[in-house]
C-alpha atoms as a PDB file:
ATOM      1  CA  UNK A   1       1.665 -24.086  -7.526  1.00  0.00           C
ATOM      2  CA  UNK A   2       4.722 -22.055  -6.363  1.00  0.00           C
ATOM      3  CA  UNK A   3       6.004 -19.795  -9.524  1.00  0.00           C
ATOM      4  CA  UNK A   4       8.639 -18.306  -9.374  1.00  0.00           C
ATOM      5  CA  UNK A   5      11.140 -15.229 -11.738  1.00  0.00           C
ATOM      6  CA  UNK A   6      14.345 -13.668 -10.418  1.00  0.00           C
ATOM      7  CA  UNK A   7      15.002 -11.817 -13.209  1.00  0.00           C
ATOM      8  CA  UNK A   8      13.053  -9.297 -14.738  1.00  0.00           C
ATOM      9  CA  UNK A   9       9.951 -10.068 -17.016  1.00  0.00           C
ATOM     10  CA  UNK A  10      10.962  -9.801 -20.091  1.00  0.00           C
ATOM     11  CA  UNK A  11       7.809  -8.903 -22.175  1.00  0.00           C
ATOM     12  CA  UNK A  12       6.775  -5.589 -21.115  1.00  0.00           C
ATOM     13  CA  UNK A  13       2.794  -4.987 -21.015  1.00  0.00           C
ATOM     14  CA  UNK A  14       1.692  -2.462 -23.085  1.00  0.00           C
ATOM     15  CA  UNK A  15       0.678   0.445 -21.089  1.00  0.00           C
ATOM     16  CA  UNK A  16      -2.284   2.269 -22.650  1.00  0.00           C
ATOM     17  CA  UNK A  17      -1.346   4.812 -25.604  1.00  0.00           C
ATOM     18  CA  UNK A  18      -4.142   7.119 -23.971  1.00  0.00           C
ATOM     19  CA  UNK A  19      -2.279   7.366 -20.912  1.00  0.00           C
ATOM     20  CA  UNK A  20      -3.199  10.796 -20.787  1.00  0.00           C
ATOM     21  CA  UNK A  21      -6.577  11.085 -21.318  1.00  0.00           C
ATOM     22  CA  UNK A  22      -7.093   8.327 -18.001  1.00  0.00           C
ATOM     23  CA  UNK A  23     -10.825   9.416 -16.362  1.00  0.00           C
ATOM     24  CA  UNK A  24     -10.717  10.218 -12.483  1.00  0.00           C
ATOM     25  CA  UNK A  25     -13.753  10.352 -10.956  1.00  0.00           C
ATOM     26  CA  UNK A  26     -14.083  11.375  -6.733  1.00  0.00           C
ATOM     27  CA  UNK A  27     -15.825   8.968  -4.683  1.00  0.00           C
ATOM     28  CA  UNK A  28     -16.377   7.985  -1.025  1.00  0.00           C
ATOM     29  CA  UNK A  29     -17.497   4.854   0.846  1.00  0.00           C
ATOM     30  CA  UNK A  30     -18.097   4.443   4.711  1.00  0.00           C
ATOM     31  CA  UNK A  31     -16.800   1.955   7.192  1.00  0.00           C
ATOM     32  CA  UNK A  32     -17.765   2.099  10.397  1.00  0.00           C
ATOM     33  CA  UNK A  33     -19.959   5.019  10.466  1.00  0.00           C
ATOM     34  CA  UNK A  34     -16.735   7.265   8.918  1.00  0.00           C
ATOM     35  CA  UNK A  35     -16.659   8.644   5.336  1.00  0.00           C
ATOM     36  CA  UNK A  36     -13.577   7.714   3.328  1.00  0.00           C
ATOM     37  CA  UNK A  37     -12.323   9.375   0.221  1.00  0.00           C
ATOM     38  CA  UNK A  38     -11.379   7.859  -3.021  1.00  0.00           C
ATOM     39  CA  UNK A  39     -10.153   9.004  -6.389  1.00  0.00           C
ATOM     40  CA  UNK A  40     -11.516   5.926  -9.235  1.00  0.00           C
ATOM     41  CA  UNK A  41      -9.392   5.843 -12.131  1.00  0.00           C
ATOM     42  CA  UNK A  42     -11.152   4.017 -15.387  1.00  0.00           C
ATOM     43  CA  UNK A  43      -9.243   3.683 -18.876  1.00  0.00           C
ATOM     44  CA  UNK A  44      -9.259   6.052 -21.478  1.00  0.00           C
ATOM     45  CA  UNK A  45     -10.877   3.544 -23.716  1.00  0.00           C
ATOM     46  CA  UNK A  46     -13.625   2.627 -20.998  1.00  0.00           C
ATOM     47  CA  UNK A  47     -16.817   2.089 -22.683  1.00  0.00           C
ATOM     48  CA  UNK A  48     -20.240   2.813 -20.285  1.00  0.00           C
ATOM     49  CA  UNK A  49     -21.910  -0.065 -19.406  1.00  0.00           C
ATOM     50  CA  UNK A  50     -18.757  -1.939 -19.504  1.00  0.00           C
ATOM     51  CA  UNK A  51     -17.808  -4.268 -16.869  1.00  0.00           C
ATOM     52  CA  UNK A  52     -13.478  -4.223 -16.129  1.00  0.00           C
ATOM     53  CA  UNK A  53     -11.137  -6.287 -13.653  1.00  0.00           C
ATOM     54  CA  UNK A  54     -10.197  -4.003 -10.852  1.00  0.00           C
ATOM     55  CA  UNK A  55      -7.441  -3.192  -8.693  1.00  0.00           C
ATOM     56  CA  UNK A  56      -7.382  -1.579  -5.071  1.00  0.00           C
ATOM     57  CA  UNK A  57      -4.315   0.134  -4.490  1.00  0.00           C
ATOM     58  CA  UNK A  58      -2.781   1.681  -1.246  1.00  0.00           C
ATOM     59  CA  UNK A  59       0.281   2.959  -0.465  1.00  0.00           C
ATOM     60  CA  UNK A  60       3.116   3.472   2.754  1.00  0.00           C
ATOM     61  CA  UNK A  61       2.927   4.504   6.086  1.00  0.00           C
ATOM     62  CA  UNK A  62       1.454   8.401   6.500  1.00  0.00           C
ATOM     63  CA  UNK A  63       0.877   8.843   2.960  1.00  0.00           C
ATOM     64  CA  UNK A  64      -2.146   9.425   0.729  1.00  0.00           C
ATOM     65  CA  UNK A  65      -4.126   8.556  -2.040  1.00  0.00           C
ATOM     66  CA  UNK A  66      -2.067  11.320  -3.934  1.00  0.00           C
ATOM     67  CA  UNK A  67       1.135  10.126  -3.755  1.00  0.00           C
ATOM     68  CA  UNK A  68       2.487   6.994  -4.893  1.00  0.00           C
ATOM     69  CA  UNK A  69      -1.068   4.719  -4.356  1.00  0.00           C
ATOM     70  CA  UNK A  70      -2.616   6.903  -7.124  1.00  0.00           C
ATOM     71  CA  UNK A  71       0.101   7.276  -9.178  1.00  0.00           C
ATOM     72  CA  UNK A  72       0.096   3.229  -9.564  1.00  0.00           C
ATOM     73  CA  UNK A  73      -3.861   3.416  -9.349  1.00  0.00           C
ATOM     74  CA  UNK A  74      -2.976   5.846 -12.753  1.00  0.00           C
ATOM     75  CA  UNK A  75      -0.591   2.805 -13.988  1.00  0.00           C
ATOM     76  CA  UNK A  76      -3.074   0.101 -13.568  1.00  0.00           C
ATOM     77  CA  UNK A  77      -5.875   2.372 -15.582  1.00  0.00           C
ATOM     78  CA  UNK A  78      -3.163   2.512 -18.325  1.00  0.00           C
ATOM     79  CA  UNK A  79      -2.864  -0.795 -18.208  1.00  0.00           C
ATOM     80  CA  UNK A  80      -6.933  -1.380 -18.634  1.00  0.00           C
ATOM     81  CA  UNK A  81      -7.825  -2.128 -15.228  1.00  0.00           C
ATOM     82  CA  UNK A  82     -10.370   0.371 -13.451  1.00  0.00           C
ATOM     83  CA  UNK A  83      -8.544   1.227 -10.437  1.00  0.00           C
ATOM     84  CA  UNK A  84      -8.981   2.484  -6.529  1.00  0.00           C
ATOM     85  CA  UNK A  85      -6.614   4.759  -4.329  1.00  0.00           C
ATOM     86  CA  UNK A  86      -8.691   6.128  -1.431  1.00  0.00           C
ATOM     87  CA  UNK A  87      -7.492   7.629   2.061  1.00  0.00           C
ATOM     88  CA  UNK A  88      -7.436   5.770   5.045  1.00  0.00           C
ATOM     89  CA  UNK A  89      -9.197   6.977   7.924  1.00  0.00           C
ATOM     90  CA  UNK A  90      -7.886   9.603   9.971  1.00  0.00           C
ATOM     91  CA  UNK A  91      -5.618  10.572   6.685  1.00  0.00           C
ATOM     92  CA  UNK A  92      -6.231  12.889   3.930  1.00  0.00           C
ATOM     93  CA  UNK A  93      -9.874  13.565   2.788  1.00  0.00           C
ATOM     94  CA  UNK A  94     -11.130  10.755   4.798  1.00  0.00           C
ATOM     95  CA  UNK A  95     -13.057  11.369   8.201  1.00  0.00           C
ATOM     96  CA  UNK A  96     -12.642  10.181  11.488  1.00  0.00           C
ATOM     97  CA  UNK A  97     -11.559  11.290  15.161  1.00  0.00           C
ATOM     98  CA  UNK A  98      -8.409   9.958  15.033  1.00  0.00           C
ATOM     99  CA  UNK A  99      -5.915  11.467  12.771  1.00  0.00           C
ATOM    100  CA  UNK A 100      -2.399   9.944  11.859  1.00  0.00           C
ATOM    101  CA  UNK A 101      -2.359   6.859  13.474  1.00  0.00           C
ATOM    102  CA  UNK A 102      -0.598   4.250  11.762  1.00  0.00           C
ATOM    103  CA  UNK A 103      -3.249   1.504  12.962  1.00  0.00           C
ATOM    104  CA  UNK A 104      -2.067  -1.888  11.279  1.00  0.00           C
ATOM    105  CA  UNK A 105      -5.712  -3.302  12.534  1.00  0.00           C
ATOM    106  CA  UNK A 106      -7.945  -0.412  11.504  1.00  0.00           C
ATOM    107  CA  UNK A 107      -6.198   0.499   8.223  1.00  0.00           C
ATOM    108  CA  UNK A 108      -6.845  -3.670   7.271  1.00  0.00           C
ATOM    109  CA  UNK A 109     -10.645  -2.961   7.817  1.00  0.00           C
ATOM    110  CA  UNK A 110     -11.019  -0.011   5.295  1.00  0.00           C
ATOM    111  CA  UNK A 111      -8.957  -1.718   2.623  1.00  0.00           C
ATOM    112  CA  UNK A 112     -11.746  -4.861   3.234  1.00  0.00           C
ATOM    113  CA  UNK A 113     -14.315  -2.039   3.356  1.00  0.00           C
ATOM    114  CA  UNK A 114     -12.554  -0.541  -0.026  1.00  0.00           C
ATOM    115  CA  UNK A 115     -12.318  -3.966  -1.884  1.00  0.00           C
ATOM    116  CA  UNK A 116     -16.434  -4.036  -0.798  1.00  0.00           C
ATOM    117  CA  UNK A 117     -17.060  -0.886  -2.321  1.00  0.00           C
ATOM    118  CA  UNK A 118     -15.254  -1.644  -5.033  1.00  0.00           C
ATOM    119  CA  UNK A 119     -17.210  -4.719  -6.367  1.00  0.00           C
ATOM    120  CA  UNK A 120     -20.622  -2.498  -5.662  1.00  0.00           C
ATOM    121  CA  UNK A 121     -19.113  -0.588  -9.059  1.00  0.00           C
ATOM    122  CA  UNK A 122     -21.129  -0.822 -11.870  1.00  0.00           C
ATOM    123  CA  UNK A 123     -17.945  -0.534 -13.960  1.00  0.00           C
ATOM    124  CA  UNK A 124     -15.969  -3.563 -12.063  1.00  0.00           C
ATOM    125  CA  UNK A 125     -16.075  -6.915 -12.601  1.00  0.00           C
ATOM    126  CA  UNK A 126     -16.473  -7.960  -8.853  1.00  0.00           C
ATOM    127  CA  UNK A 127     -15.212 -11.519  -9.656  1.00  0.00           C
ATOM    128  CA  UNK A 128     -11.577  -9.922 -10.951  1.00  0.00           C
ATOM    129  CA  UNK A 129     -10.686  -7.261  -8.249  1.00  0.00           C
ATOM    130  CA  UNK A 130      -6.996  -7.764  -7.508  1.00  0.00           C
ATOM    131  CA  UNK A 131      -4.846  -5.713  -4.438  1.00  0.00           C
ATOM    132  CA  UNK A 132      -1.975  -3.898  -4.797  1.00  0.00           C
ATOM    133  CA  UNK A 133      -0.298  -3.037  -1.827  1.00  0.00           C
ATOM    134  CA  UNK A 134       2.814  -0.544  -1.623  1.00  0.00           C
ATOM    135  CA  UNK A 135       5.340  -0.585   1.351  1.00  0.00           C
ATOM    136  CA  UNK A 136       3.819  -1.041   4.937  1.00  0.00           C
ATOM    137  CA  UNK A 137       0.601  -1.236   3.202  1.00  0.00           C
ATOM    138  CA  UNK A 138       1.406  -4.655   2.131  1.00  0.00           C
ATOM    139  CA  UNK A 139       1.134  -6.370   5.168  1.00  0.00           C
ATOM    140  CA  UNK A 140      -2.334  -4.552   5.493  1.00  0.00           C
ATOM    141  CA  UNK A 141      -3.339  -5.406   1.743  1.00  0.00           C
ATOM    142  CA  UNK A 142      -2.481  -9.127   2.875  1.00  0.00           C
ATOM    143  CA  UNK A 143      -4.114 -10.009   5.998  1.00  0.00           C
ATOM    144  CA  UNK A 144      -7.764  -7.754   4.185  1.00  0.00           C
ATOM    145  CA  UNK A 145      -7.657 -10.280   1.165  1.00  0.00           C
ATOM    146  CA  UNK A 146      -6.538 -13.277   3.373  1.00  0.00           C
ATOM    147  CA  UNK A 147     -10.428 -15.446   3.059  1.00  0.00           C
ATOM    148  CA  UNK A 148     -12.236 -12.632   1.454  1.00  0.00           C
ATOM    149  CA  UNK A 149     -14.016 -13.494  -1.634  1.00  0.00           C
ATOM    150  CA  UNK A 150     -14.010  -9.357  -3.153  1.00  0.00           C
ATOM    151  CA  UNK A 151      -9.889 -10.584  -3.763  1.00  0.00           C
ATOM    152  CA  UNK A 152      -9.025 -12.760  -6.309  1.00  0.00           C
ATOM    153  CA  UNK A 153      -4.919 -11.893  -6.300  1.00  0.00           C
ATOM    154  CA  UNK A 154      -2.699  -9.743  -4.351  1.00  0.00           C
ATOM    155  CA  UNK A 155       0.518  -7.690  -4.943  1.00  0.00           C
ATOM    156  CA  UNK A 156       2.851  -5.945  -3.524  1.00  0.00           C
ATOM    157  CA  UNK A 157       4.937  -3.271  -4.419  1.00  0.00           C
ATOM    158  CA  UNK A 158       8.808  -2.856  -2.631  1.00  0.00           C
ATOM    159  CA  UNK A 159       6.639  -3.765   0.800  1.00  0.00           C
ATOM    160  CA  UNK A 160       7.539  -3.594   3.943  1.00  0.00           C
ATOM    161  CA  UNK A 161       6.984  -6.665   6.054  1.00  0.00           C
ATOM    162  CA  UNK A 162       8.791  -7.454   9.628  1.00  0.00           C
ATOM    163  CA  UNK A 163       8.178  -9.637  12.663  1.00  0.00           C
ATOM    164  CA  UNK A 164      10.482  -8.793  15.750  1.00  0.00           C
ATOM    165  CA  UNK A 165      13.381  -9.729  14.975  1.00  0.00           C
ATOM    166  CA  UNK A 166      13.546  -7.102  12.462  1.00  0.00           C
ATOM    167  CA  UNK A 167      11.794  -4.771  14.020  1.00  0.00           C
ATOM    168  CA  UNK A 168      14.356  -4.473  16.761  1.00  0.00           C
ATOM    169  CA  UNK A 169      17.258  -4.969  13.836  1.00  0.00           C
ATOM    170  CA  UNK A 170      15.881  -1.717  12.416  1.00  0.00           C
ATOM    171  CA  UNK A 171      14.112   0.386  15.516  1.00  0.00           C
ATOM    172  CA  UNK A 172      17.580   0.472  18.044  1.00  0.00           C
ATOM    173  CA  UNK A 173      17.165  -3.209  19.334  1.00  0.00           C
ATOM    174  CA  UNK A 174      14.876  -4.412  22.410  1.00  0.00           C
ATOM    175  CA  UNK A 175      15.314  -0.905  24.366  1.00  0.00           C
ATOM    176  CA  UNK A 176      15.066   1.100  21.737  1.00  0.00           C
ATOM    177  CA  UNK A 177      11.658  -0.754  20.853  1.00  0.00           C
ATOM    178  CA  UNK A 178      10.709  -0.557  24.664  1.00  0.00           C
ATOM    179  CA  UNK A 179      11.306   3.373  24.337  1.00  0.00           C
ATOM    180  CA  UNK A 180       8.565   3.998  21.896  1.00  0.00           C
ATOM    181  CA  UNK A 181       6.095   1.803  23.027  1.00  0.00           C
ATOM    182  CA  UNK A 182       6.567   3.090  26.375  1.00  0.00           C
ATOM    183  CA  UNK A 183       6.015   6.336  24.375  1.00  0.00           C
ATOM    184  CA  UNK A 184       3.189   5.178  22.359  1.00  0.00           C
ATOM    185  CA  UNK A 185       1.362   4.050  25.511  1.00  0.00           C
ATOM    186  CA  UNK A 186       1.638   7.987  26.638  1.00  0.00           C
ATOM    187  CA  UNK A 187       0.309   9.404  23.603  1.00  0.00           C
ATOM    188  CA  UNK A 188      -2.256   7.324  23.951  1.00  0.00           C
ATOM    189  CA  UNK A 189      -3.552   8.011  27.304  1.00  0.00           C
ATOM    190  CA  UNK A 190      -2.772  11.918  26.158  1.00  0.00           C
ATOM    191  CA  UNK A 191      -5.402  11.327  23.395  1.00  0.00           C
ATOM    192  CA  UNK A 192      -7.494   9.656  25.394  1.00  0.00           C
ATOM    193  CA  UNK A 193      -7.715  12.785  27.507  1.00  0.00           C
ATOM    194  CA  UNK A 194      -8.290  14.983  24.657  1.00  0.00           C
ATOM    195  CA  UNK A 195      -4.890  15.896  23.965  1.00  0.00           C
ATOM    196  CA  UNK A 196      -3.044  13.830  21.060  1.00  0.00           C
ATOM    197  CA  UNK A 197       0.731  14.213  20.869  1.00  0.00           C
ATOM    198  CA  UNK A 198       1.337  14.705  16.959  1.00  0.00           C
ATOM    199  CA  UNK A 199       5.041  15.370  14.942  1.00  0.00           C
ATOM    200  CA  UNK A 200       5.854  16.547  11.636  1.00  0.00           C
ATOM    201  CA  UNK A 201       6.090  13.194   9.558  1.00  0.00           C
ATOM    202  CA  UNK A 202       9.309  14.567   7.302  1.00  0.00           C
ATOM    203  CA  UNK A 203      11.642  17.095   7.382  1.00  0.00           C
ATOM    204  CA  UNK A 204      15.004  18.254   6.209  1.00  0.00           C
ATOM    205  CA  UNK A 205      15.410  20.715   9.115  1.00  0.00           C
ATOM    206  CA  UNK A 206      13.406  19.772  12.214  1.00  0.00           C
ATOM    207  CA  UNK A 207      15.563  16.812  13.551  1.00  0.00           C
ATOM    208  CA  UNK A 208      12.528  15.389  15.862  1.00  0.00           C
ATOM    209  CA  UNK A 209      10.186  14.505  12.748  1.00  0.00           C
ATOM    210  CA  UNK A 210       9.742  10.996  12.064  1.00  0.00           C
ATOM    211  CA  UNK A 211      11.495  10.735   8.840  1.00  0.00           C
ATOM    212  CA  UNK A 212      14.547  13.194   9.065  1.00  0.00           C
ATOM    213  CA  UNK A 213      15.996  14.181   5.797  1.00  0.00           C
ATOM    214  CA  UNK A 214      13.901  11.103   4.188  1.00  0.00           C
ATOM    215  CA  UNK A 215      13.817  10.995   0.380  1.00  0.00           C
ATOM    216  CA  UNK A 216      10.832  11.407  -1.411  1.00  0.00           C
ATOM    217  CA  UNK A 217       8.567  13.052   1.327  1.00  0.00           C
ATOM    218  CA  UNK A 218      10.740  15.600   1.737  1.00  0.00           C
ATOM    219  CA  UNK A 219      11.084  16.274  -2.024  1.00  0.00           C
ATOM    220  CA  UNK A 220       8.446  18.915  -3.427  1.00  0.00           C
ATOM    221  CA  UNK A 221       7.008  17.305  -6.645  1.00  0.00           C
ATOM    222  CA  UNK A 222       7.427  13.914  -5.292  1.00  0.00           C
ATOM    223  CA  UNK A 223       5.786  13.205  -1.910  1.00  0.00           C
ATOM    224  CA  UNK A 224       6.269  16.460  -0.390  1.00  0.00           C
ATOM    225  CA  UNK A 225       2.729  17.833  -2.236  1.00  0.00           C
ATOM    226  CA  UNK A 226       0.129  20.273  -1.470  1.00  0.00           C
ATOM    227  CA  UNK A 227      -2.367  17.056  -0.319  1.00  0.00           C
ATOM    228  CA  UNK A 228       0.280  15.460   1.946  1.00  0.00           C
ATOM    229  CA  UNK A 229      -0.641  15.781   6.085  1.00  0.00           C
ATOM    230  CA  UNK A 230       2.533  15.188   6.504  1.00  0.00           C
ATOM    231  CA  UNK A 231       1.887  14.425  10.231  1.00  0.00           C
ATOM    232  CA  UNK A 232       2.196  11.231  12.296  1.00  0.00           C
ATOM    233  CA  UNK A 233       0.578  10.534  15.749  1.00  0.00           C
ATOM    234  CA  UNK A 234       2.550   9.072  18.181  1.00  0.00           C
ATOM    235  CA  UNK A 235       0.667   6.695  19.438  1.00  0.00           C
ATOM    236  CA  UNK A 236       0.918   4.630  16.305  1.00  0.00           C
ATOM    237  CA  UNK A 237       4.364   3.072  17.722  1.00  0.00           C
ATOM    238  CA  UNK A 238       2.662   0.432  19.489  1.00  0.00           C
ATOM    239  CA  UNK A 239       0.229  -1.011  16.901  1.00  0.00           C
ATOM    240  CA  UNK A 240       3.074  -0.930  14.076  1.00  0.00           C
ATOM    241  CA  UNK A 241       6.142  -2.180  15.961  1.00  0.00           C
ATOM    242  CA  UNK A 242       3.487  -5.137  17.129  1.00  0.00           C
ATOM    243  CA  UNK A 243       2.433  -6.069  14.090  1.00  0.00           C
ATOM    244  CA  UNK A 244       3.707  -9.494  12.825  1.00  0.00           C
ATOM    245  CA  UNK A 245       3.477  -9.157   8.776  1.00  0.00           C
ATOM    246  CA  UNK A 246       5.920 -11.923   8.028  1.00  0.00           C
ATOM    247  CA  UNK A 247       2.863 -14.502   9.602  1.00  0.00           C
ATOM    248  CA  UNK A 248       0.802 -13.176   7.336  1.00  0.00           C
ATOM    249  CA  UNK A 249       2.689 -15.357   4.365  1.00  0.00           C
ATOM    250  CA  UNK A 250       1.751 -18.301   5.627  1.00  0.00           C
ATOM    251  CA  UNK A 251      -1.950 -17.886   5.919  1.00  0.00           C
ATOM    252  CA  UNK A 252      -2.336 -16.340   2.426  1.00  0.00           C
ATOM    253  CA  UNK A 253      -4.634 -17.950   0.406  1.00  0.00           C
ATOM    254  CA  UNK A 254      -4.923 -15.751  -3.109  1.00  0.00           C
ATOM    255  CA  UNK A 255      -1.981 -16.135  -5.434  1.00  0.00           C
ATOM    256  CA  UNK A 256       0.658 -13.314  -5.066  1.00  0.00           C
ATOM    257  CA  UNK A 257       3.423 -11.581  -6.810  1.00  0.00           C
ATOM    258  CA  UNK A 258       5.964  -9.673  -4.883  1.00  0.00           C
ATOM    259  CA  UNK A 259       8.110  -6.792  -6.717  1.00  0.00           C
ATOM    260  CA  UNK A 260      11.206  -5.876  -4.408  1.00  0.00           C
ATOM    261  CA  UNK A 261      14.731  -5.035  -4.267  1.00  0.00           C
ATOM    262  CA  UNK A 262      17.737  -6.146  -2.400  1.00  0.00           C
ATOM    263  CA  UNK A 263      18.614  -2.685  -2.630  1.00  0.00           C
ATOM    264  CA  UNK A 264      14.780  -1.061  -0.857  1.00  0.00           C
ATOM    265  CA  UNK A 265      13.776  -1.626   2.304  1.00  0.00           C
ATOM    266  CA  UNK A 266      13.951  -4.558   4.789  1.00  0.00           C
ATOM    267  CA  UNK A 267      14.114  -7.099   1.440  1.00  0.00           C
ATOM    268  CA  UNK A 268      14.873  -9.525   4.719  1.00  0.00           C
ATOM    269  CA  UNK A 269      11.723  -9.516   5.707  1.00  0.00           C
ATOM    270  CA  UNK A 270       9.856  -9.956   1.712  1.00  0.00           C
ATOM    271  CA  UNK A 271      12.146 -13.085   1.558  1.00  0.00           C
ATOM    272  CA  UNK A 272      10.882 -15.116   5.032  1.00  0.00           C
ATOM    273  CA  UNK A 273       7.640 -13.969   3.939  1.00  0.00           C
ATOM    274  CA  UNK A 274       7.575 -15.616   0.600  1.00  0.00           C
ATOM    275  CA  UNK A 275       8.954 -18.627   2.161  1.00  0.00           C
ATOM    276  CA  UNK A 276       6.097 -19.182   3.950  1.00  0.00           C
ATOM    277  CA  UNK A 277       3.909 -19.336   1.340  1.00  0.00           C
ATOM    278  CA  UNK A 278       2.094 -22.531   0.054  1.00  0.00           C
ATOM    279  CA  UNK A 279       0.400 -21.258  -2.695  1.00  0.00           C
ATOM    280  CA  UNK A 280       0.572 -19.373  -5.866  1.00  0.00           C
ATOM    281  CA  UNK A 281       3.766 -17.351  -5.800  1.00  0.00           C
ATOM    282  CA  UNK A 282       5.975 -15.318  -7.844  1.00  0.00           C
ATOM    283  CA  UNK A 283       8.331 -12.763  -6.853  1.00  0.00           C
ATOM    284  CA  UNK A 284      10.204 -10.168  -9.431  1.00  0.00           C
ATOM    285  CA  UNK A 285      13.519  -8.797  -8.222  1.00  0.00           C
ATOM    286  CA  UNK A 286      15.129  -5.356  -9.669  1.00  0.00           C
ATOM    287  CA  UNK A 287      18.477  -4.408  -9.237  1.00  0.00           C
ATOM    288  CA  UNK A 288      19.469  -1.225  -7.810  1.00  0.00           C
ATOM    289  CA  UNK A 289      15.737   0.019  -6.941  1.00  0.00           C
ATOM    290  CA  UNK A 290      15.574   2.002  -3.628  1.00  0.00           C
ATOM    291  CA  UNK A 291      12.630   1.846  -1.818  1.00  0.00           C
ATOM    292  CA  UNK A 292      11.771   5.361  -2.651  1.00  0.00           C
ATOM    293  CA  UNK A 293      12.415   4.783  -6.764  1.00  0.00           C
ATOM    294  CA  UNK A 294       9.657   2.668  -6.421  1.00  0.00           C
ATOM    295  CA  UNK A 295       6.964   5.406  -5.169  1.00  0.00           C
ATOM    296  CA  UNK A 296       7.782   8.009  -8.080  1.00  0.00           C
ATOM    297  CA  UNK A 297      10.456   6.840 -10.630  1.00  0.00           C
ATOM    298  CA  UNK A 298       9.025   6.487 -14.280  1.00  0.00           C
ATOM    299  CA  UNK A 299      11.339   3.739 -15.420  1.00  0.00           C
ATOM    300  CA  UNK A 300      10.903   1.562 -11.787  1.00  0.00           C
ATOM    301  CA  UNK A 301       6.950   2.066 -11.673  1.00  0.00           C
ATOM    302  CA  UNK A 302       6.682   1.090 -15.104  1.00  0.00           C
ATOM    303  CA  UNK A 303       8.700  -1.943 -14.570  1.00  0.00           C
ATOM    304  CA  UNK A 304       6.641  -2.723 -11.171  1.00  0.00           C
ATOM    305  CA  UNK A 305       3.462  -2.271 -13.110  1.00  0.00           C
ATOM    306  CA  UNK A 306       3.956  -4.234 -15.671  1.00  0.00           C
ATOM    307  CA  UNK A 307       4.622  -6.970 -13.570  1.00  0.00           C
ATOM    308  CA  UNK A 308       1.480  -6.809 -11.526  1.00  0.00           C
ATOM    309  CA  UNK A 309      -0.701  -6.141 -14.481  1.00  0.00           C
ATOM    310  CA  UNK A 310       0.658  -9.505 -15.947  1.00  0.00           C
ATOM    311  CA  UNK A 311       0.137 -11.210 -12.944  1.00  0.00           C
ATOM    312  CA  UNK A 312      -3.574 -10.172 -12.242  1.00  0.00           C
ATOM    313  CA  UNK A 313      -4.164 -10.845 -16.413  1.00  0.00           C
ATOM    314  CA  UNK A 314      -2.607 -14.206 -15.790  1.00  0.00           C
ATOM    315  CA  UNK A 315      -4.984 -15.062 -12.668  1.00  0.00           C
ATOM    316  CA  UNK A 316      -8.047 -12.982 -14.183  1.00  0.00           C
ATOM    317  CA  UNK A 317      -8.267 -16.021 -16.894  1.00  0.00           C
ATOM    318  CA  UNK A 318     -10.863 -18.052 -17.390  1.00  0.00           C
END
C-alpha cells in the first residue's frame, strides 16, 4: 500500500508535558571488536520493568550524537518512545583507528549493530524498534533496515539521497568528481602509510574546510558545540560520492515516511527515491524548511517529529 500526504499533518502528536524531566542514560555497544558510544533517552513517565517501542536515530555527515540525532532522539522520548543516538565509529566518543571517514559501508554496519543492541534493552520492545535517519544518514538508515528483522519502519528526516547524476549536478560535474576521488585515493594510501590527511569540517574563516561558511556547524549553540570533532578525513570522497542511495528505494522492504523540503537539500534526489518504492510509503512536505532548520529549529523539529512519531504509532499497531 503506497500512502501518501503533501500537505502537512494536520493533528499534531502530543509531545510529552514532561519534556523536561526526559532520562538519559550513557551506554556503549561493540561492532567489530570497536566500542561505540550512545546516549539512551527513555520518557519521563517510563515505568521500570516496562517494555516501550523504540527508535534509533542518527544524524548527517561528520556530526554526532550531540547534535541534531540526539536532539530528535530527545523528541522521540517526548513523544513516548525510548530512543538511541550513538556515535559512529571513528566519530565522537566512539573508538576505532580510523577517525572521520565518511564510510557509507561501515557507518550501515554500526547502525545494524545499533538497532541489535537496541532490541537486547530490557526497556524496548524489540518487535517495535523503528529508524530515523537525518540527512546523509538516511541512505545509511535505509540499506541497515533493508531485510533486517530488529526494523519494523524507517524514517527519514530532510535526507540526503543521490546517485550520479546528482552527485556530479552538485560536486562540479564529471571532473570535478574525478578531482576528489583522485584525491580520496591519495589520502588513502597517506593513511595507509600512517599518515591521514584530515581538514577542519566547518569554518567561517579558513576557506579550505569542507563546509565554508555552512550554517548550523558553524553556529555556536547549534552545531558548532563543545562535543563536535569538527574534522573530516579526506579519504571519505570516494566511498560517499560512490554511493548510490537513490537504489536503495527500490529494495526497501519496511514501510517509510519521508519528511523533506523543496526548499533543503537535493529534494531531487528524495523524490526518484520515493518513486521507486513498492511498498508502504508516505512522504510529508514543508514549505520553506532549509535543510539546516531541520537539525535545530523548534517549530521544524516539532513538525518533523510529529510526523514520524505518527507514522511508527500507525505501523507499531497490532
Amino acid at each position: 500500500m503506497r500512502r501518501l500526504a503533501l500537505s502537512m499533518i494536520g493533528a499534531a502528536l502530543s509531545a510529552s508535558a514532561f519534556a523536561a524531566d526526559i532520562k538519559t542514560r550513557q551506554v556503549s555497544f561493540e561492532n567489530e571488536g570497536t566500542t561505540l558510544a550512545g546516549t539512551l533517552y527513555l520518557p519521563a513517565d517510563f515505568q521500570p520493568a516496562e517494555k516501550r517501542p523504540g527508535v534509533l536515530v542518527t544524524g548527517a555527515w561528520t556530526s554526532i550524537k550531540e547534535q541534531m540525532s540526539g536532539l530528535y532522539a530527545r523528541e522521540m522520548a517526548e513523544r513516548g518512545f525510548v530512543a538511541l543516538a550513538f556515535d559512529f565509529r571513528g566519530w565522537g566518543q566512539s573508538g576505532g583507528d580510523i577517525r572521520f571517514k565518511e564510510d557509507p559501508a561501515a557507518k550501515t554496519e554500526d547502525i545494524s549493530a545499533a538497532a541489535g543492541y537496541l532490541a537486547s534493552l530490557p526497556e524496548i520492545d524489540a518487535s517495535r524498534i523503528a529508524g530515523l535517519g537525518i540527512c546523509a544518514s538516511a541512505g545509511y538508515m535505509v540499506a541497515a533496515a533493508t531485510g533486517n528483522a530488529h526494523f519494523r519502519s524507517v524514517s527519514l528526516i530532510a535526507p540526503w539521497l543521490h546517485n550520479g547524476e546528482i552527485v556530479e549536478q552538485v560536486y562540479g560535474g564529471k571532473e570535478g568528481v574525478e578531482r576528489l576521488i583522485a584525491r580520496s585515493r591519495r589520502a588513502e594510501e597517506a593513511e595507509r602509510n600512517g599518515a591521514p590527511q584530515v581538514i577542519t569540517a566547518a569554518s567561517m574563516t579558513d576557506e579550505t574546510a569542507l563546509m565554508y561558511q555552512i550554517p548550523y556547524y558553524t553556529e555556536t549553540g547549534r552545531g558548532l558545540i563543545r562535543e563536535y570533532d569538527n574534522r573530516f578525513n579526506l579519504a571519505s570522497w570516494e566511498p560517499w560520492l560512490t554511493y548510490d542511495s537513490v537504489v536503495l528505494g527500490s529494495r526497501l522492504d519496511k514501510p517509510l515516511l519521508i519528511v523533506h523540503s523543496e526548499a533543503a537539500a537535493v529534494p531531487q534526489g528524495a523524490h526518484a527515491f520515493f518513486s521507486a518504492l513498492t511498498g508502504d510509503a508516505t512522504e510529508l512536505w514543508l514549505d520553506n524548511v532549509s535543510q539546516f532548520d531541520f537539525y535545530d529549529n523548534p517549530e521544524d523539529v516539532s513538525r518533523a517529529a510529529d510526523a514520524a512519531a505518527q507514522h511508527f504509532r500507525r505501523i507499531n499497531k497490532p
